[in-house]
Protein backbone atom coordinates (compact mmCIF):
# COMPACT_ATOMS: atom_id res chain seq x y z
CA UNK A 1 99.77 84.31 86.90
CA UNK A 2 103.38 84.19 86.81
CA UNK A 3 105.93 80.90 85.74
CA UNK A 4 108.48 80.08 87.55
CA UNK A 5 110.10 77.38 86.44
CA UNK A 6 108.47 74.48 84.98
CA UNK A 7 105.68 75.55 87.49
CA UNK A 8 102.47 78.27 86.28
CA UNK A 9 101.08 79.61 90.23
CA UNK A 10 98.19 81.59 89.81
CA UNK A 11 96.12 84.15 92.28
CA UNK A 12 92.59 84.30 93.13
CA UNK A 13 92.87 86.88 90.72
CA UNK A 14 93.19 84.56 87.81
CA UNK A 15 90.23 82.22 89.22
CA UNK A 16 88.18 85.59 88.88
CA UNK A 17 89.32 86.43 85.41
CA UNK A 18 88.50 82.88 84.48
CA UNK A 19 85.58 82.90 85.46
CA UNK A 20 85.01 86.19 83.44
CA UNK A 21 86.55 85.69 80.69
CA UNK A 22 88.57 82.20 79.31
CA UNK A 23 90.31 84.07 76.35
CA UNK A 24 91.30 86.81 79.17
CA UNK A 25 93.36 83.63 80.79
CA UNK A 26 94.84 82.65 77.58
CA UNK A 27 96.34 86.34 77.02
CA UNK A 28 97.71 86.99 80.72
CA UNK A 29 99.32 82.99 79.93
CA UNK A 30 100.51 84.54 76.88
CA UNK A 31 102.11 87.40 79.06
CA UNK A 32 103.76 85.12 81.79
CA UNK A 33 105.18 83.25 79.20
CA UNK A 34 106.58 86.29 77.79
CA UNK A 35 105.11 85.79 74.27
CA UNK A 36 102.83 89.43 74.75
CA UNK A 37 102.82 92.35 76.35
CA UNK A 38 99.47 93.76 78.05
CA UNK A 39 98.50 97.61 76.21
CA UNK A 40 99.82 100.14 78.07
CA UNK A 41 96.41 102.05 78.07
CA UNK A 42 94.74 99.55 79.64
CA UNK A 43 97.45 99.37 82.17
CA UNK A 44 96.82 102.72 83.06
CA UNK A 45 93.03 102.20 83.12
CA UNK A 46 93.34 99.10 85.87
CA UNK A 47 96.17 101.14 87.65
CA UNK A 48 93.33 103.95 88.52
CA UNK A 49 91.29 101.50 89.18
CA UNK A 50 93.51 99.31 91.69
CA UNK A 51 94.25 102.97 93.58
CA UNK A 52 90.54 103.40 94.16
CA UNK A 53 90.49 100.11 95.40
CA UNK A 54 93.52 100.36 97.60
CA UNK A 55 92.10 104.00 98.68
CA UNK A 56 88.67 101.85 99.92
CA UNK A 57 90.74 99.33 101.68
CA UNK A 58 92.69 101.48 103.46
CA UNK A 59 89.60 103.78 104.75
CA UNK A 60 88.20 100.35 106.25
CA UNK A 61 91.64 99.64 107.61
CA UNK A 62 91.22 103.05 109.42
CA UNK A 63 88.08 101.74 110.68
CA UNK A 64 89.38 98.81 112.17
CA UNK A 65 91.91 100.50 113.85
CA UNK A 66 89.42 102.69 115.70
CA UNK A 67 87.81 99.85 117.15
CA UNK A 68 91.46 99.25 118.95
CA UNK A 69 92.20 95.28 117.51
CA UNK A 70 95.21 94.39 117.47
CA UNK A 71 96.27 94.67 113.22
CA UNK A 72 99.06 93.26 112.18
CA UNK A 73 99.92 94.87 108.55
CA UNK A 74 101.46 92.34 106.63
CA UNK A 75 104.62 93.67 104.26
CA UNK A 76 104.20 92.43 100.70
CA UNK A 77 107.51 92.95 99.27
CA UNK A 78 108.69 89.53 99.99
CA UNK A 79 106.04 86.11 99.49
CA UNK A 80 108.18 83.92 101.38
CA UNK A 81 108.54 86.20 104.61
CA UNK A 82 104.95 87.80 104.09
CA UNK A 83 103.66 83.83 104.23
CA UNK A 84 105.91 83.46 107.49
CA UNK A 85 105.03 86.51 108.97
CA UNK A 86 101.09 85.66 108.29
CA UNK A 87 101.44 82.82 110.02
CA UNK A 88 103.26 84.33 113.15
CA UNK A 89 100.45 86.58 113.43
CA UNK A 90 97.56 83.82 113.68
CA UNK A 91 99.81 82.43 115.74
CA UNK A 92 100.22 84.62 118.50
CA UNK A 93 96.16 85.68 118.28
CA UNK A 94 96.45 89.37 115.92
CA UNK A 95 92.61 90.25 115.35
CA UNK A 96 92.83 91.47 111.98
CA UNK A 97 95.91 90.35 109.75
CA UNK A 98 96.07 93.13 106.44
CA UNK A 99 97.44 91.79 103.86
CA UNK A 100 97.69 88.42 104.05
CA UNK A 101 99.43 86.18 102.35
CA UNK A 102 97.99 82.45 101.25
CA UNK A 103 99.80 79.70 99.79
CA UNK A 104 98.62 76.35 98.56
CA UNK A 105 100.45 74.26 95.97
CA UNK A 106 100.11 76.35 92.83
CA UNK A 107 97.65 79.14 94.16
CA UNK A 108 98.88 81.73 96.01
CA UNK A 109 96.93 85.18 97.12
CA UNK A 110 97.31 87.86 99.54
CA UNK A 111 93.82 88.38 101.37
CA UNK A 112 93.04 91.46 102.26
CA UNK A 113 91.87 90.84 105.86
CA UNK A 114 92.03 87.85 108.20
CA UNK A 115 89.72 88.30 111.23
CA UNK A 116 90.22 86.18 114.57
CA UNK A 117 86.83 84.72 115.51
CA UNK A 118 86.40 82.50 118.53
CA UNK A 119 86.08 79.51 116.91
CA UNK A 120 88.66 76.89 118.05
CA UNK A 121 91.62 75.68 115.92
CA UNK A 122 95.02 74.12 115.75
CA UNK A 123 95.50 77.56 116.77
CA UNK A 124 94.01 77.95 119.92
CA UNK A 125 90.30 79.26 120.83
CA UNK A 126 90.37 81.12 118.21
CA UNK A 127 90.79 80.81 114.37
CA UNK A 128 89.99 83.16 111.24
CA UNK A 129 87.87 84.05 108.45
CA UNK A 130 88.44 86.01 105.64
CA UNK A 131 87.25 89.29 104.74
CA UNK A 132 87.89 91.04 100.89
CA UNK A 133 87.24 94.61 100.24
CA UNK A 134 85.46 95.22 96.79
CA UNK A 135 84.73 98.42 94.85
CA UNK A 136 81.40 96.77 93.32
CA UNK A 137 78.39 97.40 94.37
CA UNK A 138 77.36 94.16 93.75
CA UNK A 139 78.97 90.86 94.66
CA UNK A 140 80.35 89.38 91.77
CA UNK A 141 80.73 85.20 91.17
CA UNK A 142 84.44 86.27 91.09
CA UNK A 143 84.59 87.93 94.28
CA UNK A 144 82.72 84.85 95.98
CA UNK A 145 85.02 82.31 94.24
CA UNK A 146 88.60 84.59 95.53
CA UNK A 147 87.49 84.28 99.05
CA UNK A 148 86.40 80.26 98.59
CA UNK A 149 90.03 80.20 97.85
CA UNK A 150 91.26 81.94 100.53
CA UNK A 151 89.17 80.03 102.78
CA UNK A 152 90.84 76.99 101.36
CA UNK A 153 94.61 78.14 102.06
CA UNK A 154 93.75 79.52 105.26
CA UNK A 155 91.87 75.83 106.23
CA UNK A 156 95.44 74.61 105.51
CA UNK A 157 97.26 76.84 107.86
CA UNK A 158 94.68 76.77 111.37
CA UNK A 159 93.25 72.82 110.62
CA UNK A 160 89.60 74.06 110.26
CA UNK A 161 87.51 75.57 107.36
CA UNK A 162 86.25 78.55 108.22
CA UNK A 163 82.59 78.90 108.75
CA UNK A 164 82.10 82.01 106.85
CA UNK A 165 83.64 84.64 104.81
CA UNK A 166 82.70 88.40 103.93
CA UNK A 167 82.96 90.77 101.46
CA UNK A 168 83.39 94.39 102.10
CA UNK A 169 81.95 96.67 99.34
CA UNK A 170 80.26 100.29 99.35
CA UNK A 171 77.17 98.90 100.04
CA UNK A 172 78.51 97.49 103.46
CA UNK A 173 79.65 94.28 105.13
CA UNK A 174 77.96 90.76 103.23
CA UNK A 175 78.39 87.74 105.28
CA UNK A 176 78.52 84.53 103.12
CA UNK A 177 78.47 80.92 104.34
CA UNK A 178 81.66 79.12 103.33
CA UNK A 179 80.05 75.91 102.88
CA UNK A 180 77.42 77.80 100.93
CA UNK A 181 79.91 78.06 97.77
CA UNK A 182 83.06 75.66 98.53
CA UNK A 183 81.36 73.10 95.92
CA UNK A 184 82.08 75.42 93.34
């Protein structure tokens, strides 16, 4: 959640945490606003836990990368060119986009993988789903909720919702049905 502005743009992250936990939303407001400041213990805590995350992602990345698709890594440091550069890549037909960054109105998110399908869009023949990497063993309402979003930016960019959506955990590769969950 961050405020820019007169504008609040939140992350699929913050759908998650609202989900989990309302009082959780009012305290990371209360942060953005500058009014609070997080613990630094718990900081560390979901720092550890972010590395083993990025640490999963990146061992799937490496999978990926065997199978020789084209991957176009996505740099993160700026949201305006990272958006632009996301775009170029569905564009010109990448199979896997890492890192991608979403943008719709007041949510914003950076997916962790787009995959080309060939399913047609504005596009071309082709168009993409996305695909989150998760730590949990078990899919969490959260987890299902940050890709619906996703789904939802990346409708707006190729003129189609994708059909499904996936999340990546220990346990393997779970295939969900976007339409499935969108009401929610």
């Amino acid at each position: 959640m961050k405020i820019i502005g007169d504008s609040i743009y939140l992350s699929a992250s913050d759908l998650s945490i609202q989900i989990a936990c309302t009082h959780a939303t009012y305290l990371n407001l209360q942060e953005a606003k500058g009014l609070l400041s997080a613990p630094v213990n718990i900081n560390a805590a979901l720092t550890a836990l972010q590395q083993k995350g990025e640490e999963f992602e990146s061992c799937y990345l490496e999978e990926l990368k065997k199978e020789e698709k084209t991957i176009v890594v996505i740099d993160k440091t700026d949201r305006i060119k990272a958006l632009h550069d996301t775009v170029n890549a569905m564009a010109a037909g990448a199979d896997v986009i890492y890192q991608a960054r979403l943008e719709n109105g007041p949510w914003n998110g950076w997916a962790d993988f787009l995959v080309k399908v060939p399913v047609p869009s504005v596009l071309g023949h082709w168009s993409y789903e996305v695909e989150d990497t998760k730590l949990s063993r078990q899919t969490k309402a959260g987890a299902i909720l940050q890709i619906c979003l996703y789904s939802e930016m990346l409708e707006r960019l190729q003129g189609r919702m994708p059909e499904y959506m996936y999340i990546n955990n220990p346990n393997g590769k779970h295939q969900y049905r976007v339409d499935d969950f969108m009401a929610y």
